[in-house]
Protein backbone atom coordinates (compact mmCIF):
# COMPACT_ATOMS: atom_id res chain seq x y z
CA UNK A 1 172.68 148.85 192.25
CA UNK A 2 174.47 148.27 189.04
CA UNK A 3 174.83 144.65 190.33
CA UNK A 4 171.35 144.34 190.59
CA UNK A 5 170.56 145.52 187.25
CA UNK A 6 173.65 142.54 185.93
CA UNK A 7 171.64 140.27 187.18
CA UNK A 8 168.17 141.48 186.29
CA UNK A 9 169.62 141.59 182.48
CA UNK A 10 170.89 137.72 182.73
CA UNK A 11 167.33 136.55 184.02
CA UNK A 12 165.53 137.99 181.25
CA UNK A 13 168.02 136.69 178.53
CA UNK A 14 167.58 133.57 179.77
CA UNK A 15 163.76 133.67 179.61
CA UNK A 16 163.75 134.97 176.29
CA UNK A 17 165.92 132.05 175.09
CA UNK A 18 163.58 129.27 177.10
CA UNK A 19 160.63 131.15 174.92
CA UNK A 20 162.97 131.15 171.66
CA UNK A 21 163.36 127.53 172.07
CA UNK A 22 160.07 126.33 173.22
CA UNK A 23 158.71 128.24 169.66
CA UNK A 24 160.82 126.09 167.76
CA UNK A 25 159.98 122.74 168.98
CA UNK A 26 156.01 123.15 169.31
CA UNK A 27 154.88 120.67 166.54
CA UNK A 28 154.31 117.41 168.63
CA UNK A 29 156.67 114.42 167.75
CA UNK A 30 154.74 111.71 165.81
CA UNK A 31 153.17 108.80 167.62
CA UNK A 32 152.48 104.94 167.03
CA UNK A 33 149.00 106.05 166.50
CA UNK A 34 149.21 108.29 163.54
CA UNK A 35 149.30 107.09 160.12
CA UNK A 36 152.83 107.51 158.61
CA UNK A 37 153.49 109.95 155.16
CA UNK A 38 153.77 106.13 153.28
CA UNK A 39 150.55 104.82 154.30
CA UNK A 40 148.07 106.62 153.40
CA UNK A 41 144.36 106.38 155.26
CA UNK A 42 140.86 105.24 154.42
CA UNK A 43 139.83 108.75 153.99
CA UNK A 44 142.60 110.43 152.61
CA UNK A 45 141.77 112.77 149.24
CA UNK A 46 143.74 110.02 147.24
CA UNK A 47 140.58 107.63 147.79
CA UNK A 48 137.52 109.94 149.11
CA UNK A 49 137.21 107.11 150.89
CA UNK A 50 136.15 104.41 148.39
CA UNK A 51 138.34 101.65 149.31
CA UNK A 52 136.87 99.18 146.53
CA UNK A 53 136.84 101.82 143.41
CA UNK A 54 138.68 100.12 140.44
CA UNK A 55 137.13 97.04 141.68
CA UNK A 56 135.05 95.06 138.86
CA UNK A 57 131.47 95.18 139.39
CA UNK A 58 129.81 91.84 138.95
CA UNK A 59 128.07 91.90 135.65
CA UNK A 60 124.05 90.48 136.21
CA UNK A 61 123.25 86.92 135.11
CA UNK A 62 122.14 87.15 131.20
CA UNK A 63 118.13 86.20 131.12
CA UNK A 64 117.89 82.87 129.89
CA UNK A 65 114.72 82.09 127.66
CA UNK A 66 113.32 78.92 127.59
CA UNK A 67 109.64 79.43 125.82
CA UNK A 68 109.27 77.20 122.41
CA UNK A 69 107.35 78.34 119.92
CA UNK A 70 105.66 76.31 116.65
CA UNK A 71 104.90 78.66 113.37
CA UNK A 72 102.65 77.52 111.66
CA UNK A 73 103.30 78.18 107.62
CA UNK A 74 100.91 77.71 104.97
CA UNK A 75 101.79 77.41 101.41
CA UNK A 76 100.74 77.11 97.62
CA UNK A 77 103.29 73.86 96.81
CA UNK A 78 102.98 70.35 97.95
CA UNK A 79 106.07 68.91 100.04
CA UNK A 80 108.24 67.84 98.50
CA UNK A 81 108.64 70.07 95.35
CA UNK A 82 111.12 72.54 94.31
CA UNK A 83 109.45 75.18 95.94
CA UNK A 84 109.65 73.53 99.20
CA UNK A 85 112.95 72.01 99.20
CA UNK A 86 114.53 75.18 97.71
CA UNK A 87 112.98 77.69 100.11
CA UNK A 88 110.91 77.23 102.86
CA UNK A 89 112.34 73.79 104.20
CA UNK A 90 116.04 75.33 104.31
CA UNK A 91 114.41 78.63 105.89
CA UNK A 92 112.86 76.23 108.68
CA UNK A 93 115.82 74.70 109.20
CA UNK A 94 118.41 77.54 109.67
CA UNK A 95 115.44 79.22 112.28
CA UNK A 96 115.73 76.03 114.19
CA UNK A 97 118.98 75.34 114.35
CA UNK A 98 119.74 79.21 115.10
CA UNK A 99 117.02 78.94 117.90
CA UNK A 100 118.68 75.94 119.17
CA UNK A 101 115.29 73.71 118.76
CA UNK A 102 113.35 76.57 120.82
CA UNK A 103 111.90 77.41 117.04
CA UNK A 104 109.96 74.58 115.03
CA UNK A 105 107.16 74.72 112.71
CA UNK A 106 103.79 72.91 111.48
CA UNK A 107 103.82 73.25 107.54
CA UNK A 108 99.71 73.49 105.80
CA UNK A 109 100.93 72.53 101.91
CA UNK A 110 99.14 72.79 98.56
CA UNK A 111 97.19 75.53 99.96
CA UNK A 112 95.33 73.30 102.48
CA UNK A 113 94.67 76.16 104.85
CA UNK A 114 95.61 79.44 102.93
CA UNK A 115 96.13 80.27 99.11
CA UNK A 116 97.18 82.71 96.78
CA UNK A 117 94.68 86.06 97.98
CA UNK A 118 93.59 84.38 101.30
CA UNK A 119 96.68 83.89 103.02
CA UNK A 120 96.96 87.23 104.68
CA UNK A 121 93.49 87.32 105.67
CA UNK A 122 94.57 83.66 107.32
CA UNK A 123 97.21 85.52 109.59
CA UNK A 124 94.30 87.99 110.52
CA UNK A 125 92.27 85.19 111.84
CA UNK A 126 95.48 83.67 113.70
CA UNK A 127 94.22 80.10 111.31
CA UNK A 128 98.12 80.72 110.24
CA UNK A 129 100.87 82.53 112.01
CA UNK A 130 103.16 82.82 107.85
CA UNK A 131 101.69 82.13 104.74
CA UNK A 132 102.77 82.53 100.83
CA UNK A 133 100.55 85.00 99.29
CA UNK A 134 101.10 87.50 96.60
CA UNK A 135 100.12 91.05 97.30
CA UNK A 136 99.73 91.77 93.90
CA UNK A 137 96.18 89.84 94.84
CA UNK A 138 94.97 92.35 97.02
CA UNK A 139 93.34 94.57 94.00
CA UNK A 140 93.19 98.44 95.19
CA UNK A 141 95.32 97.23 98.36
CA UNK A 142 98.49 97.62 97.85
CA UNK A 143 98.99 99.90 94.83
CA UNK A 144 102.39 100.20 94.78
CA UNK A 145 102.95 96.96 94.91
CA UNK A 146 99.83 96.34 92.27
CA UNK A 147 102.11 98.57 90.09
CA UNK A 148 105.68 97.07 89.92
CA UNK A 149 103.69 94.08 89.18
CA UNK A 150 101.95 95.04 86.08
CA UNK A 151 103.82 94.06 83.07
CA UNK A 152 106.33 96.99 81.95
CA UNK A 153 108.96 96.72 84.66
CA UNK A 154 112.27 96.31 82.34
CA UNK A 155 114.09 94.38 85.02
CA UNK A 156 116.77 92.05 83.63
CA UNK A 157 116.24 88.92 85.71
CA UNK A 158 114.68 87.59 88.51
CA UNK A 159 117.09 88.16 91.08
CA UNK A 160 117.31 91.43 89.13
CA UNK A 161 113.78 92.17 90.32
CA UNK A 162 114.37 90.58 93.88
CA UNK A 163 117.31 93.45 94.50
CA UNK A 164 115.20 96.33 93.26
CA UNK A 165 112.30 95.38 95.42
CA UNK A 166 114.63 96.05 98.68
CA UNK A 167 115.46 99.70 97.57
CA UNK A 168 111.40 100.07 95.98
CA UNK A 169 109.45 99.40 98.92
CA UNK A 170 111.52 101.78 101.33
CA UNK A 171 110.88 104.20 98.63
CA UNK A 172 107.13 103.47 98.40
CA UNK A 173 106.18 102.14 101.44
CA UNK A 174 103.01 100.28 102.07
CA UNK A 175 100.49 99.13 105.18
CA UNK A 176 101.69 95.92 104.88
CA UNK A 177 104.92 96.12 106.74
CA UNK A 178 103.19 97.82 109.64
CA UNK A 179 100.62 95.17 109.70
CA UNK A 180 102.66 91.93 108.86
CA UNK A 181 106.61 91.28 109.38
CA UNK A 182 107.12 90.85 105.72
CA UNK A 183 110.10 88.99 104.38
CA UNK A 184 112.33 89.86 101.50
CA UNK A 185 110.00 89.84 98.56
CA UNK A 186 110.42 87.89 95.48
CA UNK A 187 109.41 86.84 91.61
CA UNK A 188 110.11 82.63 92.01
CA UNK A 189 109.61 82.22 88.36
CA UNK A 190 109.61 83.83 84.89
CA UNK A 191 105.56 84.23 83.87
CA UNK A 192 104.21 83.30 80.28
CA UNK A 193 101.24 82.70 78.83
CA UNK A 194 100.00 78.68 78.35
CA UNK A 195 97.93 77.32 75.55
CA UNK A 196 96.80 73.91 74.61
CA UNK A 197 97.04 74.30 70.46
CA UNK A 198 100.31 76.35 70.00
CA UNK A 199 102.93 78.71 71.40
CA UNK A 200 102.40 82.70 70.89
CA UNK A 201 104.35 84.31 68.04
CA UNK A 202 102.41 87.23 67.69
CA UNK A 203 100.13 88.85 70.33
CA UNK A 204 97.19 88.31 67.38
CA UNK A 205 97.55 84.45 68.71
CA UNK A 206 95.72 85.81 71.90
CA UNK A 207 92.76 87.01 70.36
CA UNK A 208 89.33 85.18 71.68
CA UNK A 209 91.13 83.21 73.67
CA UNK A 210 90.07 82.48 77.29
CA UNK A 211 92.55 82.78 79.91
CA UNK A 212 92.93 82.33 83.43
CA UNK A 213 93.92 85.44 85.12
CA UNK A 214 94.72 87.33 88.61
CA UNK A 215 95.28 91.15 89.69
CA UNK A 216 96.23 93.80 87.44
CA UNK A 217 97.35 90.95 84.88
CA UNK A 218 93.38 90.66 84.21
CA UNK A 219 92.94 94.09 82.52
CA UNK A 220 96.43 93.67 80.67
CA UNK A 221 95.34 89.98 79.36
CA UNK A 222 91.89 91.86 78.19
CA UNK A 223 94.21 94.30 76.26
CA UNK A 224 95.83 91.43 74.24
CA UNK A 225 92.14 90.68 72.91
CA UNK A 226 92.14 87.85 75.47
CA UNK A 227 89.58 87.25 77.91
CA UNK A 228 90.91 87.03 81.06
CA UNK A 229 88.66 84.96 84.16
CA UNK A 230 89.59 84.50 87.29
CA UNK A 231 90.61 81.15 88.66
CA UNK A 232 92.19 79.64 91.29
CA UNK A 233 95.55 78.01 90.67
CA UNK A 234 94.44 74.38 91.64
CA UNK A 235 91.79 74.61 89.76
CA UNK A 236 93.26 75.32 85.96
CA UNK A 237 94.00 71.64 85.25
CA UNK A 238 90.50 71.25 85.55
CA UNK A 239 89.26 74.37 84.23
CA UNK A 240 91.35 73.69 80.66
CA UNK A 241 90.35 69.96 80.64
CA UNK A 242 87.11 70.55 81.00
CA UNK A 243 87.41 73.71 77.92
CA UNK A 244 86.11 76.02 80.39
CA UNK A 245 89.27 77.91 79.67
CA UNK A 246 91.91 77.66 76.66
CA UNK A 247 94.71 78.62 78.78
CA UNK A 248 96.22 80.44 81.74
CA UNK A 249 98.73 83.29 82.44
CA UNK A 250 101.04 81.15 84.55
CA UNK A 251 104.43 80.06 85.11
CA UNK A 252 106.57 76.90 84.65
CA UNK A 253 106.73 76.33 88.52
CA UNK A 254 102.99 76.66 88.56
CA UNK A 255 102.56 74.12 85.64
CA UNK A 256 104.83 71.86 87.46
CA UNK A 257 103.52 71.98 90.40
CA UNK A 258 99.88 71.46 89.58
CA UNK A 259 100.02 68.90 86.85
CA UNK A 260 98.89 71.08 84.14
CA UNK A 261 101.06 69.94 81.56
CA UNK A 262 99.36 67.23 81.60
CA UNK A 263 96.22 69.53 79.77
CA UNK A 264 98.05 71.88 77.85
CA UNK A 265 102.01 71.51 75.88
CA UNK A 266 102.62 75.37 74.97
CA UNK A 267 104.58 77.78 77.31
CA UNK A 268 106.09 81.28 76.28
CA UNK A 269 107.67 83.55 78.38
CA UNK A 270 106.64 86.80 78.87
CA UNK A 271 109.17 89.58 79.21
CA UNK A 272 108.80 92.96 81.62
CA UNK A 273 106.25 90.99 83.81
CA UNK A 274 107.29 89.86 87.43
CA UNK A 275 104.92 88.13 89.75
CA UNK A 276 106.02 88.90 92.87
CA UNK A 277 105.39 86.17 95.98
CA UNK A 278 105.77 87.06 99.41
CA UNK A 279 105.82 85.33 102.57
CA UNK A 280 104.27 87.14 105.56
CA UNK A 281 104.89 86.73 109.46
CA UNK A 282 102.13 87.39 112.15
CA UNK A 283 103.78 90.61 113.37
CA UNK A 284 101.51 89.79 116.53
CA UNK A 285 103.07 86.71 116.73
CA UNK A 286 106.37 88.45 116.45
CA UNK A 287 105.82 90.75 119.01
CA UNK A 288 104.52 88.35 121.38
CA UNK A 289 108.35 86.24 121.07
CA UNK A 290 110.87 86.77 123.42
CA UNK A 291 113.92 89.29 122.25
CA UNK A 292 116.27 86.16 121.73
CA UNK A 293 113.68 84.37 119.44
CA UNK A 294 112.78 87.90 117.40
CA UNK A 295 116.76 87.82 116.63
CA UNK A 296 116.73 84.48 115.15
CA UNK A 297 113.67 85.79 112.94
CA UNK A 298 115.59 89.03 112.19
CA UNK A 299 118.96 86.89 111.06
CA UNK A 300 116.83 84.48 109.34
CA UNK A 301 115.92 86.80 106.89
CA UNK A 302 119.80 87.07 105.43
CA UNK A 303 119.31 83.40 104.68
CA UNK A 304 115.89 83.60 102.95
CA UNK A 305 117.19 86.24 100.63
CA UNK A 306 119.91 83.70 99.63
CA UNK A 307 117.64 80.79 99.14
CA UNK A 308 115.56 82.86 96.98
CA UNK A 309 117.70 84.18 94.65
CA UNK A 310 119.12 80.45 93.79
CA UNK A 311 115.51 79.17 93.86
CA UNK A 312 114.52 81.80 91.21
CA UNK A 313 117.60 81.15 89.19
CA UNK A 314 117.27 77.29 88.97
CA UNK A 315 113.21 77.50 89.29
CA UNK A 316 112.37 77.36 85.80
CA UNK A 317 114.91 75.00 84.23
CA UNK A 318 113.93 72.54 87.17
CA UNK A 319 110.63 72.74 86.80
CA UNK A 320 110.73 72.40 83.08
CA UNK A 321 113.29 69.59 82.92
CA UNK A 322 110.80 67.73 85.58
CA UNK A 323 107.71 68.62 82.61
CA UNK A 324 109.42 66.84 79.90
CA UNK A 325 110.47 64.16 82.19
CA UNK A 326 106.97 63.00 82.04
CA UNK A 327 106.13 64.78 78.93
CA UNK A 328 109.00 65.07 76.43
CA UNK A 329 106.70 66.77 73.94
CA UNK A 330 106.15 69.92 76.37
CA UNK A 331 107.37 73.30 75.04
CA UNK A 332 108.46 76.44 76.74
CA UNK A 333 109.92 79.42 74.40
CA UNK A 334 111.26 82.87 75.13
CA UNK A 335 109.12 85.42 72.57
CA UNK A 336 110.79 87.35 70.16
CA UNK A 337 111.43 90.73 70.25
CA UNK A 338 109.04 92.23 67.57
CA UNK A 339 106.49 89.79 69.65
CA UNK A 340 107.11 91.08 73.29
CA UNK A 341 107.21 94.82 71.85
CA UNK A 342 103.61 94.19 70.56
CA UNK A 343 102.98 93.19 74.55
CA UNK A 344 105.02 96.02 76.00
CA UNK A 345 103.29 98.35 73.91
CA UNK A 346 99.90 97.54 75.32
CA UNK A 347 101.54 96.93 78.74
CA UNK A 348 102.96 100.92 78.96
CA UNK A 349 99.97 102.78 78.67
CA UNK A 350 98.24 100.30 81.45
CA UNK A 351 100.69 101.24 84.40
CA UNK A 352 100.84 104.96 83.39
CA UNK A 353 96.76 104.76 83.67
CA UNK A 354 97.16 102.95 87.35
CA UNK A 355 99.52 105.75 87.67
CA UNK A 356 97.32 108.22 87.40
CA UNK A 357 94.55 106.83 89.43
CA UNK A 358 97.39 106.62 92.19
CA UNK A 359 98.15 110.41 92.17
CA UNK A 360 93.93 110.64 92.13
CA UNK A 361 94.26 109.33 95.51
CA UNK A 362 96.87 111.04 96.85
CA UNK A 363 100.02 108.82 96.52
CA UNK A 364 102.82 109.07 94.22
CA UNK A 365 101.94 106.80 91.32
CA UNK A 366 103.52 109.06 88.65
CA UNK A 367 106.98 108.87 90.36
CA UNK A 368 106.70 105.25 91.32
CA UNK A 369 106.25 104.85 87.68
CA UNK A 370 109.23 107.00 86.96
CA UNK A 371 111.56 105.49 89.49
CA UNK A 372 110.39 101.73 87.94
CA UNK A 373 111.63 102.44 83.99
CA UNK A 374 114.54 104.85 85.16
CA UNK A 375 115.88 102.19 88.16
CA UNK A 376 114.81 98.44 86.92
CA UNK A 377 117.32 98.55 84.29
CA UNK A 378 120.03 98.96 87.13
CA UNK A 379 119.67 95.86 88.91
């Protein structure tokens, strides 16, 4: 019996130590088939599964435009003349070669199409996609701008002027720039007053004396104890030959450009006054471009700032050294102080009136008149 149970005791050790062993060795030895610890698998958390991540992604083909467009520009000066050459040729130019010839334009000169006061209505009518034109035209239109161009504004040059005009009109905006891409706005010449028997030296000279006038410069001419009329800048050459009128509120460009020396030898600058000129785009036009040829517009405008500030600066002593050229006997001559005082104290009291019949309306004519005297200076 106790034999028995010996050898009952070995059998069940030795089953117990099969068990003991086949517990230890029960994770399966790896095969040929199963990815090793160094290579990992398509779908292993390192990757989610996205073999190509990391890989560049082919950028899409940039649109190429290929549409040519022809503006067509009207304007006040014949071609050639300083006005041209200066401004509006280089302009052209830079928007062509930026546009790479895509860009051209058809050029309307000496107002064949559009003038002075019809020029915007020209880009209503799509006769002209840009035109020169002067806002300051527009009577009851634009009266902010009717306001920084009444005579008062104590800017110290024309470029002067050109640089406050940026920071003005985002101060006082108009319609304008919602209806027309307008470009950086301008005074291309000094103004003065021209007379065929003698220059002003005190503003008692004006008195009786007919003059041709525009805008808000006709009820500040009246002031003087002028009498301003309105008419159109080709036609003062014939107007003063023919004594209809004795004179005009011009400038030397103007006389230049028209002849009118030829009828009349006395020029004197007014101070505080600056005609402004603009040039206006079809912003229908504009719209209408392609992205690519808007940009070239949009750059474009960097370089007509430039070309205006060096046309204003040379305008007048070109245009009056190409006067007595032909006419040696011509005479242009800044006023004197206790003269242009006599002027700015008329002037004054005319743009705080249009001042108040602003802030009659609604709009802020009393602090556009403020920000004028307290900012011009500054420029």
């Amino acid at each position: 019996m106790k034999k028995f149970r010996s050898i009952l005791c070995v059998i069940l050790v030795l089953a117990m130590a099969i068990a003991i062993c086949a517990c230890g060795n029960s994770t399966p030895a790896p095969s040929n088939d199963t990815p090793s610890n160094n290579t990992p698998s398509n779908t292993t958390p390192a990757d989610n599964g996205k073999k190509d991540e990391g890989k560049k992604e082919e950028e899409p083909a940039k649109e190429e435009y290929t549409d040519k467009y022809v503006i067509r520009v009207g304007i006040m000066d014949p071609k050639p003349s300083i006005y041209y050459d200066s401004l509006i040729g280089p302009w052209e130019e830079k928007v062509t070669e930026y546009s790479n010839g895509r860009i051209t334009f058809e050029d309307y000169v000496s107002g064949s199409i559009s003038t002075f006061g019809t020029g915007l209505d020209s880009i209503r009518k799509g006769t002209i996609d840009a035109a020169q034109d002067a806002f300051g035209f527009y009577t009851g239109v634009y009266p902010y701008c009717e306001l920084v161009n009444m005579c008062g504004t104590p800017c110290k040059s024309l470029v002067a002027f050109n640089n406050m005009m940026t920071d003005y009109t985002k101060a006082f905006p108009e319609s304008m720039d919602e209806e027309f891409y307008v470009f950086p706005r301008y005074c291309p010449v000094a103004s003065g007053i021209l007379l065929t028997d003698k220059n002003v030296e005190t503003m008692a000279d004006m008195k009786g004396k007919t003059l041709r006038a525009t805008g808000t410069v006709m009820s500040f001419i009246n002031a003087t104890g002028a009498v301003g009329t309105m008419v159109a800048a080709p036609d003062i050459f014939e107007s003063i030959k023919l004594n209809v009128i004795d004179g005009a509120f011009f400038s030397l460009g103007g006389i230049y450009s028209f002849g009118t020396y030829e009828v009349a030898s006395y020029f004197t600058f007014l101070p505080y006054y600056f005609a402004e000129n603009v040039v206006c785009f079809s912003r229908e036009f504009y719209n209408d471009m392609d992205p690519e040829a808007q940009a070239v517009i949009d750059k474009s405008m960097a370089d007509w700032k430039q070309f205006a500030d060096d046309y204003c600066t040379n305008n007048d002593t070109e245009s009056l050294a190409e006067i007595q050229k032909v006419k040696p006997e011509f005479t242009a001559k800044e006023m004197s102080d206790a003269c242009a005082k006599e002027f700015l104290d008329v002037a004054l009291p005319l743009m705080q009136e249009k001042a108040a019949e602003m802030d009659a309306q609604g709009l802020d004519g009393t602090g556009a008149f403020e920000w004028i005297q307290a900012n011009a200076p500054k420029y």
